[in-house]
N, C-alpha and C. Protein backbone atom coordinates (compact mmCIF):
# COMPACT_ATOMS: atom_id res chain seq x y z
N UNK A 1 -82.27 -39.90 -53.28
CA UNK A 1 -83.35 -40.01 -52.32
C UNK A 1 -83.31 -41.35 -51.61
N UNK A 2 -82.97 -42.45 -52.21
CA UNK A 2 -83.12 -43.52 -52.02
C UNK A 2 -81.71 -43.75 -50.87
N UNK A 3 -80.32 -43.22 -50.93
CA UNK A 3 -79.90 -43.00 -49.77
C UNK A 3 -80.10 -42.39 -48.29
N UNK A 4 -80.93 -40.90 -48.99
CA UNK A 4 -81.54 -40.49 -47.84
C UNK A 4 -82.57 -41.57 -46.49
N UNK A 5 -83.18 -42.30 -47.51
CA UNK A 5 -84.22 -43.36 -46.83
C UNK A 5 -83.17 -44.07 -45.92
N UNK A 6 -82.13 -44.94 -46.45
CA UNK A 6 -81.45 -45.80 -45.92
C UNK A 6 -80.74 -45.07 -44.72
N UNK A 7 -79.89 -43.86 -44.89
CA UNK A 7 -79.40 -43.51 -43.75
C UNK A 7 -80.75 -42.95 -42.61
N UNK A 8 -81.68 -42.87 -42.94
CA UNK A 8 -82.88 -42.44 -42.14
C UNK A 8 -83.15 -44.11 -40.76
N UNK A 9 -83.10 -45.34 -42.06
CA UNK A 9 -83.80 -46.56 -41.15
C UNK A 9 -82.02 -46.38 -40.20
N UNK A 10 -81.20 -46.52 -41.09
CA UNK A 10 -79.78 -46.62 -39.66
C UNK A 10 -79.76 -45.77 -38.70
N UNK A 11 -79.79 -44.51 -39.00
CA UNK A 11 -79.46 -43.64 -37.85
C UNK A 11 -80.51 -44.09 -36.94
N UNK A 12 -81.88 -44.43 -37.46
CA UNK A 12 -82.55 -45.13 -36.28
C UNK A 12 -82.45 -46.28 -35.32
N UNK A 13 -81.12 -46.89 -35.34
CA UNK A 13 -80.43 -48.01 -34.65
C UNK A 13 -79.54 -47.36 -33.48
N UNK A 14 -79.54 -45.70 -34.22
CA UNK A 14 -78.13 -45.27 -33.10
C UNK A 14 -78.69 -44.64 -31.99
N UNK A 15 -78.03 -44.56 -30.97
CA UNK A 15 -78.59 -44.32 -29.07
C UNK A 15 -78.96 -42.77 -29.45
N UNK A 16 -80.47 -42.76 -28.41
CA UNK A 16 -81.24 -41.62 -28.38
C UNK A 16 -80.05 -40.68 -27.51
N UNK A 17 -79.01 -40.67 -26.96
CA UNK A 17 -78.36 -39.64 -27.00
C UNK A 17 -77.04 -38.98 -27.90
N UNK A 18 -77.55 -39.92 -29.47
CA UNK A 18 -77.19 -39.11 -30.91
C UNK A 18 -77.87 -38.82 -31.27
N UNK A 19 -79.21 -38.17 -30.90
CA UNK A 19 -80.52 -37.88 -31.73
C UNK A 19 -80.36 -36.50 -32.06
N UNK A 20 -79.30 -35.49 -31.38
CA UNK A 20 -79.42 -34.23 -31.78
C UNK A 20 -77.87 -33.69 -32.09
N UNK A 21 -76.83 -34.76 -32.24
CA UNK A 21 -75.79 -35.33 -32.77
C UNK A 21 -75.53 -35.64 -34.11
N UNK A 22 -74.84 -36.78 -34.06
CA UNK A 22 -74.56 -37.72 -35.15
C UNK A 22 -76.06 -37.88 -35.82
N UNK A 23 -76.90 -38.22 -35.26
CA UNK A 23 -78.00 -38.79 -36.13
C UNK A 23 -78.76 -37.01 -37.14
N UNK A 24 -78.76 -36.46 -36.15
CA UNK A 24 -79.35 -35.23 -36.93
C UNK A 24 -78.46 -34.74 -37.99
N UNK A 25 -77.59 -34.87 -37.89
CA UNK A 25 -76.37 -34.33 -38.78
C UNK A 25 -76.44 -35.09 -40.47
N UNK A 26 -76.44 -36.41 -40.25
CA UNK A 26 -76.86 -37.69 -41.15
C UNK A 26 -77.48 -37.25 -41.50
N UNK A 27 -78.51 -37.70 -40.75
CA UNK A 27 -80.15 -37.14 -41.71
C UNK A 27 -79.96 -35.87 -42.74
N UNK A 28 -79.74 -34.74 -42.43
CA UNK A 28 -79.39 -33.58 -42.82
C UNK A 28 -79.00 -33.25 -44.08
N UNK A 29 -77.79 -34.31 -43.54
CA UNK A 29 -76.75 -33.74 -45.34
C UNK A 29 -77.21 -34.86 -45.91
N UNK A 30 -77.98 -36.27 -45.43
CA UNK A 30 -78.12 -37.22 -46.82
C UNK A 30 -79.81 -36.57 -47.42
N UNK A 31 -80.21 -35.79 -47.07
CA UNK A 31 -81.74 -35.00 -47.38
C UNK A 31 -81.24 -33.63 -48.36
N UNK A 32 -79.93 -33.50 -47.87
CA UNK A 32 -79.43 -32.08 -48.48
C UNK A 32 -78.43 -32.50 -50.13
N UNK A 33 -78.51 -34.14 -50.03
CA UNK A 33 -77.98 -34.16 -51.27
C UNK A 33 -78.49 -33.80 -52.40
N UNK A 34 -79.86 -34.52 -52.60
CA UNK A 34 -80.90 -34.60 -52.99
C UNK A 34 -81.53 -33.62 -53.44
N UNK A 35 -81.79 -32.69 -52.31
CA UNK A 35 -82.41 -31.78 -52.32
C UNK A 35 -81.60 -30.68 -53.45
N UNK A 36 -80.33 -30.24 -52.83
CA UNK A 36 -79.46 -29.33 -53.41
C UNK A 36 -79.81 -30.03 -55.20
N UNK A 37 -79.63 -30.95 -55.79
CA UNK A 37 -79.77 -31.36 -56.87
C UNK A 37 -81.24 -30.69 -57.78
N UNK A 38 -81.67 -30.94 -56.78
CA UNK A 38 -83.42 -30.79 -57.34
C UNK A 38 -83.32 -29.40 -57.39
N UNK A 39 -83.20 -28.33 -56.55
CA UNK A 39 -83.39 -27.33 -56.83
C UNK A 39 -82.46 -26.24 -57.64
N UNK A 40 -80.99 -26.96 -57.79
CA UNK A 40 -80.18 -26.63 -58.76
C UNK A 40 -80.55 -26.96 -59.99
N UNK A 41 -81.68 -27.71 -60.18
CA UNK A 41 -82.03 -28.14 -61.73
C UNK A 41 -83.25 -27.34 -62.06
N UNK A 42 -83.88 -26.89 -61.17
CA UNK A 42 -85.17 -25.76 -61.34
C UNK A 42 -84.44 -24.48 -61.66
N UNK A 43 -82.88 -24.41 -61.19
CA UNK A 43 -83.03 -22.60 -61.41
C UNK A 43 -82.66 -22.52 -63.03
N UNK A 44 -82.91 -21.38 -63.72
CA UNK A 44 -82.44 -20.97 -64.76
C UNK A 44 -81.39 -20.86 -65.11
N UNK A 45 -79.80 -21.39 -64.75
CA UNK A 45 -78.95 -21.06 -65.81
C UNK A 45 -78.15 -22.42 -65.27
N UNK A 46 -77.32 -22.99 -66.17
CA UNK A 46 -75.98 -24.24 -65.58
C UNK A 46 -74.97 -23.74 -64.89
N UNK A 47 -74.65 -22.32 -64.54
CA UNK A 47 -73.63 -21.78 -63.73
C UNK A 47 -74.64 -22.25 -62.16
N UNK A 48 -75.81 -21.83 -61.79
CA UNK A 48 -76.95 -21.96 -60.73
C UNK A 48 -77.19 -24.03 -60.80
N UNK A 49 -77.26 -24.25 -61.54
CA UNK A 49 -77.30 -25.60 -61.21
C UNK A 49 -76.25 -26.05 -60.45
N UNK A 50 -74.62 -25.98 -61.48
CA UNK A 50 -73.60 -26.35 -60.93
C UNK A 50 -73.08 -25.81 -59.48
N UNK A 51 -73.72 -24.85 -59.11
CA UNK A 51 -73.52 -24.32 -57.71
C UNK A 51 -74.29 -24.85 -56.80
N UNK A 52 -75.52 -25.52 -57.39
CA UNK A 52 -75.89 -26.46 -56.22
C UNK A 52 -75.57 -27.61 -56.52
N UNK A 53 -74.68 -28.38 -57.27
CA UNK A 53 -74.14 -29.53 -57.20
C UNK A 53 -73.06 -29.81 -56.82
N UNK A 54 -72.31 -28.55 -56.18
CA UNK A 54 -71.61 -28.25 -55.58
C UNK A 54 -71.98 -28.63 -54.46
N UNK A 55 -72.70 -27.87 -53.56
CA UNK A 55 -73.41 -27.95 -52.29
C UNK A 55 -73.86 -29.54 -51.93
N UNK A 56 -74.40 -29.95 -53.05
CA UNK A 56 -74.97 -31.66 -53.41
C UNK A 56 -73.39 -32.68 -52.62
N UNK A 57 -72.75 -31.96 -53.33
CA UNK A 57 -71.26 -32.74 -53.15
C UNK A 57 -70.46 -32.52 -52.02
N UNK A 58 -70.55 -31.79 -51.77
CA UNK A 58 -69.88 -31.25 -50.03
C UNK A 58 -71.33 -32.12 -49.03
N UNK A 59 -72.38 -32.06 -48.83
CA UNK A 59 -72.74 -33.14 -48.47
C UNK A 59 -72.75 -34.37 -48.30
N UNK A 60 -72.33 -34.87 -50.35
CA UNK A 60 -72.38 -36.27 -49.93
C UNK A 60 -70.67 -36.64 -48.74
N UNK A 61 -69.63 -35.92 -49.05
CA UNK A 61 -68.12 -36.00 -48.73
C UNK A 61 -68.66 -36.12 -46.85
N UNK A 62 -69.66 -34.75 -46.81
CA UNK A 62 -69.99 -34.92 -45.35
C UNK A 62 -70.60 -35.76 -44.17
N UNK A 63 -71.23 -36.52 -45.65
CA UNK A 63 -71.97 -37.76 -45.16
C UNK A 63 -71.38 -38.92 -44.64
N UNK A 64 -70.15 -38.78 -46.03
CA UNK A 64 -69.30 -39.98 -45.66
C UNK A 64 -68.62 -39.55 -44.40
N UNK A 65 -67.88 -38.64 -44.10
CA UNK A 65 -67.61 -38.28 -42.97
C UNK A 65 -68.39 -39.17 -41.77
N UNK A 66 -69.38 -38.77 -41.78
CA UNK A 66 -70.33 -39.11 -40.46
C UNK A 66 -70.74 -40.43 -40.50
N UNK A 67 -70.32 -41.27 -41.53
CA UNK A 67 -70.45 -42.70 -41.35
C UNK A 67 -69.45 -43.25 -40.97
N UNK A 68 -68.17 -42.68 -41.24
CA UNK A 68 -66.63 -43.27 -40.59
C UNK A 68 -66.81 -43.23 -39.48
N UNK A 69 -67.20 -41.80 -39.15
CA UNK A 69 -67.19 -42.07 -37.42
C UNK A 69 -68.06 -42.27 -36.63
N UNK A 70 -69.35 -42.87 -37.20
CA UNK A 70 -70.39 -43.49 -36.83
C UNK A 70 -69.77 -44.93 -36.36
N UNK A 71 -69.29 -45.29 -37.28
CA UNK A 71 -68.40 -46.96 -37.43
C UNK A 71 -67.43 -46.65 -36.58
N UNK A 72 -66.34 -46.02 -36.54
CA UNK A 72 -65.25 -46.54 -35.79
C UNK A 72 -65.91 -45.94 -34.07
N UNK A 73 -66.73 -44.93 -33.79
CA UNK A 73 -67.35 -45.18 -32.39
C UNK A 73 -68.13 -46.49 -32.16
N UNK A 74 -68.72 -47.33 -33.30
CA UNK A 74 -69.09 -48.61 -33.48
C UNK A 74 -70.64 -48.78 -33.05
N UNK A 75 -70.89 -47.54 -33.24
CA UNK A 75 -72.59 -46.63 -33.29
C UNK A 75 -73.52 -47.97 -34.77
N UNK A 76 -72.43 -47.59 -35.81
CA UNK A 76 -72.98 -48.74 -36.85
C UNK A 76 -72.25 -49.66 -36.89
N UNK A 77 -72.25 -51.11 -37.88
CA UNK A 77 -71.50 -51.84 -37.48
C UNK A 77 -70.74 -51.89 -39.06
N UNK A 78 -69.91 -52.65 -39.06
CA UNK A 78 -69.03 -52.49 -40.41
C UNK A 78 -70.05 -52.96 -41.62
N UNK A 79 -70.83 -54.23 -41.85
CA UNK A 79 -71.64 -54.41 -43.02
C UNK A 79 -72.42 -53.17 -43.25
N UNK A 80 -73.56 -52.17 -42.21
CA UNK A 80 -73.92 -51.73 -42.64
C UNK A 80 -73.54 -50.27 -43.33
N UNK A 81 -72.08 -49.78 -42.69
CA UNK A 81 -71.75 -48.77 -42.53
C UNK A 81 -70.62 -48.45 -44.27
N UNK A 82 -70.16 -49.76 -44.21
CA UNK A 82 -69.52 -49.94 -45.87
C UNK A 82 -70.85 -49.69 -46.83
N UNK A 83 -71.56 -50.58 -46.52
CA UNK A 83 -72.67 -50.29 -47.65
C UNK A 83 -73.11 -49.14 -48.05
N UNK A 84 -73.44 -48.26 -46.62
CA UNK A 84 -73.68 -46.98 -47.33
C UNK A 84 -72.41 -45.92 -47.44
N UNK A 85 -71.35 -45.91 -47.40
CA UNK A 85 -70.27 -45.50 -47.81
C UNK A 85 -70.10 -46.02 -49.29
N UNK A 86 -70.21 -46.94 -49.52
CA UNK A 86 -70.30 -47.71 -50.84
C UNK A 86 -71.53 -46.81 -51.79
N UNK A 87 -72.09 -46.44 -51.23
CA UNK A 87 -73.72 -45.83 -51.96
C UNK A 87 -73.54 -44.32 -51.97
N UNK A 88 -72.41 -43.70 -51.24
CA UNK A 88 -72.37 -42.24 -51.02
C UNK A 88 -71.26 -42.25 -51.66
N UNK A 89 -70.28 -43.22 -51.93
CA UNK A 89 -69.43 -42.60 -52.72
C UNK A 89 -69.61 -42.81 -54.34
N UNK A 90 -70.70 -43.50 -54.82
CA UNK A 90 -70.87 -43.33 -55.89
C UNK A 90 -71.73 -42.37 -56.01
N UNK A 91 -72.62 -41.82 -55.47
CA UNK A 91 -73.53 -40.58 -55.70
C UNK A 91 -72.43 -39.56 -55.72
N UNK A 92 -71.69 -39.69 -55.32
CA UNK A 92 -69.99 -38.41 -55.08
C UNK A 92 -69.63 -38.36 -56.52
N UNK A 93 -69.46 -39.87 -57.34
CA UNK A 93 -69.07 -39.72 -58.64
C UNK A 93 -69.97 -39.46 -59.58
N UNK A 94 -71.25 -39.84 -59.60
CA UNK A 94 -72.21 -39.55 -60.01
C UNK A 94 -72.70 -38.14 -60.44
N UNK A 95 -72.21 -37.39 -58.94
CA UNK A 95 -72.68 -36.23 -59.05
C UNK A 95 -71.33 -34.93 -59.65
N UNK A 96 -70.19 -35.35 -59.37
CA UNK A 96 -68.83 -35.27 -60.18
C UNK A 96 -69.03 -35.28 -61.24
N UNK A 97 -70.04 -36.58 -62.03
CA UNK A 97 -69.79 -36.34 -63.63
C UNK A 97 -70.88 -35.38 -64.08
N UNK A 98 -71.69 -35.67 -63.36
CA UNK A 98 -72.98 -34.40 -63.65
C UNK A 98 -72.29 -33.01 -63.92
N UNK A 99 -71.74 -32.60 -63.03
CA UNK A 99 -70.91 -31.23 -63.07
C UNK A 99 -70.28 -31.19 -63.74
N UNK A 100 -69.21 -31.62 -64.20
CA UNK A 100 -68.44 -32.33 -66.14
C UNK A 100 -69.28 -31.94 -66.90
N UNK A 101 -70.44 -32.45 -66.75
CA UNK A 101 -70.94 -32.65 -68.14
C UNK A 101 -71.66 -30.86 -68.39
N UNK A 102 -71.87 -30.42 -67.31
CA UNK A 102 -72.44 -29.29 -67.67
C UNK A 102 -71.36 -27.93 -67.86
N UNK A 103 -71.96 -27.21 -69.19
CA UNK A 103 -71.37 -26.40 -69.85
C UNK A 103 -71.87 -25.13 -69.36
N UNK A 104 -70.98 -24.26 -68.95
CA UNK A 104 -71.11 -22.69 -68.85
C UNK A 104 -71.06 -22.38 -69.99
């Protein structure tokens, strides 16, 4: 969640004609990490969890995506754009070991 926030204040730096772009896209999948987690942990079985931590994880990969090329169009600038690449790719491992750890 706490990524979600952060890519929320950046994408708010980037030009109102990425607002239904790049910035919506961001927003999206760093809300859909989160989310996918939470409601993979409400359903009833670890096959249903791990399928939304799946989904969790193709987000965060997508996220990072959209910060590379946030940065190299130079939309963000390199300090802030490592940082949260730095923060999405450990939620990537994070959420990698989660899925490990759970047993069918």
């Amino acid at each position: 969640m706490d990524l979600a926030v952060e890519v929320y204040k950046a994408t708010s730096r980037l030009p109102n004609d990425e607002k239904y772009g790049l910035v919506s896209q961001m927003k999206r999948c760093s809300v859909s990490i989160s989310s996918n987690i939470a409601e993979g942990s409400g359903r009833g079985s670890s096959a249903q969890f791990k399928y939304f931590l799946n989904i969790s994880q193709g987000s965060a990969f997508e996220l990072e995506a959209q910060l590379i090329i946030s940065n190299r169009l130079e939309l963000l600038d390199n300090e802030l754009s490592a940082n949260l690449i730095e923060k999405t790719m450990e939620i990537q491992k994070m959420v990698y070991a989660l899925d490990r750890s759970i047993k069918i």
